[in-house]
C-alpha atoms as a PDB file:
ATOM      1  CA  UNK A   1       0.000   0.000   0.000  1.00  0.00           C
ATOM      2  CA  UNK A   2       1.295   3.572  -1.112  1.00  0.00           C
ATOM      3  CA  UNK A   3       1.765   6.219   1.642  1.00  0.00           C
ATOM      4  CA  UNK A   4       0.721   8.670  -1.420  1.00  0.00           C
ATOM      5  CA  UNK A   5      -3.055   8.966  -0.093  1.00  0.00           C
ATOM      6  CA  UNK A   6      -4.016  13.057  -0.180  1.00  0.00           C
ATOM      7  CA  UNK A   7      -4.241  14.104   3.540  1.00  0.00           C
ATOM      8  CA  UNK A   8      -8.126  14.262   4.427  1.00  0.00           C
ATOM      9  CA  UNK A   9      -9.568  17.855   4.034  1.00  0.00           C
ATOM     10  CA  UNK A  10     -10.500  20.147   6.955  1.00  0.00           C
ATOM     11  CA  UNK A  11     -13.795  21.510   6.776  1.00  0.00           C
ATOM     12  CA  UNK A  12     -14.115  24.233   9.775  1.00  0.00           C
ATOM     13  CA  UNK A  13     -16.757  27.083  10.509  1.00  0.00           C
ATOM     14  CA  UNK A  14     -15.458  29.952  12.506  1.00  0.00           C
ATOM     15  CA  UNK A  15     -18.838  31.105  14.084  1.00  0.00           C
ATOM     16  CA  UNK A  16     -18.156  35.635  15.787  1.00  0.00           C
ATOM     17  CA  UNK A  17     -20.528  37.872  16.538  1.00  0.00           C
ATOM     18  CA  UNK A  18     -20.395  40.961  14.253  1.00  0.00           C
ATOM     19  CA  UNK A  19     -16.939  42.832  14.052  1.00  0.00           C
ATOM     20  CA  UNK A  20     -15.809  42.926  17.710  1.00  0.00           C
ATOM     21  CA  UNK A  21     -11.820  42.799  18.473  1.00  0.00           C
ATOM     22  CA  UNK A  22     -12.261  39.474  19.361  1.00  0.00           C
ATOM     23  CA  UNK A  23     -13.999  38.332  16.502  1.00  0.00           C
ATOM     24  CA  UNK A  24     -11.676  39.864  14.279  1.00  0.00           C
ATOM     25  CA  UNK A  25      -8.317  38.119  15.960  1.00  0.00           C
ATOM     26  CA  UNK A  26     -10.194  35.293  15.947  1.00  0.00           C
ATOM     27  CA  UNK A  27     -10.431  35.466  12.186  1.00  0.00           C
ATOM     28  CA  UNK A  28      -7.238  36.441  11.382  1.00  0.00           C
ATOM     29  CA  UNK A  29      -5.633  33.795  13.618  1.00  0.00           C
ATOM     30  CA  UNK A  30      -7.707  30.965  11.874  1.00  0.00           C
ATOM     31  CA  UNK A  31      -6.897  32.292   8.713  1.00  0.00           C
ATOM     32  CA  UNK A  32      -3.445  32.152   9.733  1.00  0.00           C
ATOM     33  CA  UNK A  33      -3.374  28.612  11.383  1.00  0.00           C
ATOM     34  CA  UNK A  34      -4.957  27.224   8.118  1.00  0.00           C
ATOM     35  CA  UNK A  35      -2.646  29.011   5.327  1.00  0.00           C
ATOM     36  CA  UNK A  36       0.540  28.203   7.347  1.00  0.00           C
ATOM     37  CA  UNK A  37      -0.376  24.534   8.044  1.00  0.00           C
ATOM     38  CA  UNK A  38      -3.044  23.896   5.727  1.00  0.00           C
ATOM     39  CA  UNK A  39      -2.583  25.114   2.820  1.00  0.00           C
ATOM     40  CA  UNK A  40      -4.783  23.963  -0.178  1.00  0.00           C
ATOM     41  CA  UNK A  41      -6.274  21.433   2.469  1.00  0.00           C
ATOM     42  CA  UNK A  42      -9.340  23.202   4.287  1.00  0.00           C
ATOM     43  CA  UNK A  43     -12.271  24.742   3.456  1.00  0.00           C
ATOM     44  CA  UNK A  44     -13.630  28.014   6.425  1.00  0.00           C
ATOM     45  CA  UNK A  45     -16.900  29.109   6.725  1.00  0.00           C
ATOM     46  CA  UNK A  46     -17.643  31.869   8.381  1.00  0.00           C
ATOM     47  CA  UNK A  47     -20.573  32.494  10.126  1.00  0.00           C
ATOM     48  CA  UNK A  48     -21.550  36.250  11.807  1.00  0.00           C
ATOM     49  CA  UNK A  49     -24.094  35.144  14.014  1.00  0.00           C
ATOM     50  CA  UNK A  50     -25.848  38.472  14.012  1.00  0.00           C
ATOM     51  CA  UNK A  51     -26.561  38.032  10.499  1.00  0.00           C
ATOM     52  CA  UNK A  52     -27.126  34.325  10.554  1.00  0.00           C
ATOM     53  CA  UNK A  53     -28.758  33.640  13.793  1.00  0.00           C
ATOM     54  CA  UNK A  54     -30.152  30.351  12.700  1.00  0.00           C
ATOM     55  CA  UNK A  55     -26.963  28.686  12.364  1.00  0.00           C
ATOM     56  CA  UNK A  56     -26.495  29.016  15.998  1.00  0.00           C
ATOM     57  CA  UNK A  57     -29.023  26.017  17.124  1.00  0.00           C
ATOM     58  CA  UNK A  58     -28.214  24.192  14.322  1.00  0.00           C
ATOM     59  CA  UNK A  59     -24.391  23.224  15.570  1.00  0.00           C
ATOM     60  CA  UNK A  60     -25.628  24.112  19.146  1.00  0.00           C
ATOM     61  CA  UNK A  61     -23.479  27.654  19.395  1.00  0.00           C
ATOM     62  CA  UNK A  62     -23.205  28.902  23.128  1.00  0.00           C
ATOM     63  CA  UNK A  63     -20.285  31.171  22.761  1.00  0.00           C
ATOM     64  CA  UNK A  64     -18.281  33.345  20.159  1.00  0.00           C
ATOM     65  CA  UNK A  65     -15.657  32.731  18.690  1.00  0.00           C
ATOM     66  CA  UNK A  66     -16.305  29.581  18.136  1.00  0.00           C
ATOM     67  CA  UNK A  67     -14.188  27.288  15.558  1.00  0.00           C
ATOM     68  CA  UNK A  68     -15.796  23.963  14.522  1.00  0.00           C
ATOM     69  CA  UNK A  69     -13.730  21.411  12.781  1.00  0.00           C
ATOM     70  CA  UNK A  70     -16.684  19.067  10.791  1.00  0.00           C
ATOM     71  CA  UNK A  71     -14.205  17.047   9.359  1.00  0.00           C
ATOM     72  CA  UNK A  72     -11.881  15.228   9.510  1.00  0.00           C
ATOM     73  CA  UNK A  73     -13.880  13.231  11.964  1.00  0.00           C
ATOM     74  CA  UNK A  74     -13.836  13.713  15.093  1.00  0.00           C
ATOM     75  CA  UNK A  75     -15.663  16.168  14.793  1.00  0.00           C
ATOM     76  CA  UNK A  76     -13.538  18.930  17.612  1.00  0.00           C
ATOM     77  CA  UNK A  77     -14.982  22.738  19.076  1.00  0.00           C
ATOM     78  CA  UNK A  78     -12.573  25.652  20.170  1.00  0.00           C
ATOM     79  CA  UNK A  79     -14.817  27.949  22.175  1.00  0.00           C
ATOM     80  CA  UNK A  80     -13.224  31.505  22.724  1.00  0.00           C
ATOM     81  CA  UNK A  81      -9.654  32.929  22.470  1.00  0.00           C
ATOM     82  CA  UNK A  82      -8.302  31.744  19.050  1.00  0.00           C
ATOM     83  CA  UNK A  83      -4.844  33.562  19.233  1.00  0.00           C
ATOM     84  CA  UNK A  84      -3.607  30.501  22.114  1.00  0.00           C
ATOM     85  CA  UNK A  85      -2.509  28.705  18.305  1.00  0.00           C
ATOM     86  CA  UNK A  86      -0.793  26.246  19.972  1.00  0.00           C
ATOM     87  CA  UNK A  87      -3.837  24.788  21.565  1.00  0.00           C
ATOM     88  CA  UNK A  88      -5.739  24.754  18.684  1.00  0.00           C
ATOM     89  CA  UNK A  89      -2.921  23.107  16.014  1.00  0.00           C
ATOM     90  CA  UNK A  90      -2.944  20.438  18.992  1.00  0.00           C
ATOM     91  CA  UNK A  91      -7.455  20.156  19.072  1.00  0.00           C
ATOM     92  CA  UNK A  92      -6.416  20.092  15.633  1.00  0.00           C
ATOM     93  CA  UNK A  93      -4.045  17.385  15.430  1.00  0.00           C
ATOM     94  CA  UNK A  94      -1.532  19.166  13.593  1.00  0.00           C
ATOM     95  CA  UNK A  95       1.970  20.179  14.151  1.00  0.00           C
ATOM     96  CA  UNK A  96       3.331  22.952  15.709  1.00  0.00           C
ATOM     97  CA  UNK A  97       5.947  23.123  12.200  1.00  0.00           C
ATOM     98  CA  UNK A  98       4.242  25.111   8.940  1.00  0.00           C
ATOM     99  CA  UNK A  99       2.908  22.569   6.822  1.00  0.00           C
ATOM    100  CA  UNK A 100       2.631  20.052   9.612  1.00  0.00           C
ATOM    101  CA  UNK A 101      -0.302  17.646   9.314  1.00  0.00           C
ATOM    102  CA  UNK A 102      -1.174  14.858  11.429  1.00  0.00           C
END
């Protein structure tokens, strides 16, 4: 069997709450974590839950930011300061090294 297999694809949805400070760091940190780690392997949704309010029940929301990795499976949630990027490359399961994957 080939080790070639295409690392899986992470899906995550950043979920903030208009344009606050913290919503914005979160966004830019995310960003960050996925372009220096991931890149041309994820696909980020963002979600503004003042514009999108209905989103929140449907992946059961109870704080912003929130970051949501759907897949790969298991499915992980990162519930408020997204700047601590060591914690979340680890929820993640990725290195701490750019381009690390798990």
């Amino acid at each position: 069997m080939s080790n070639d297999a295409a690392p899986l694809p992470y899906l995550l949805i950043l979920y903030i709450s208009g344009s606050t400070p913290l919503s914005v760091r979160a966004l830019v940190s995310i960003r960050d974590i996925c372009e220096t780690h991931l890149p041309g392997r994820y696909e980020l949704e963002i979600i503004d839950i003042l514009l999108h309010p209905s989103r929140v029940a449907e992946d059961q929301v109870i704080a912003t930011p929130t970051l949501i990795r759907k897949s790969p499976l298991p499915m992980r949630r990162f519930i408020g300061d997204m700047s601590q990027k060591d914690r979340i490359l680890r929820g993640l399961g990725l290195s701490s090294a750019p381009g690390g994957g798990v």
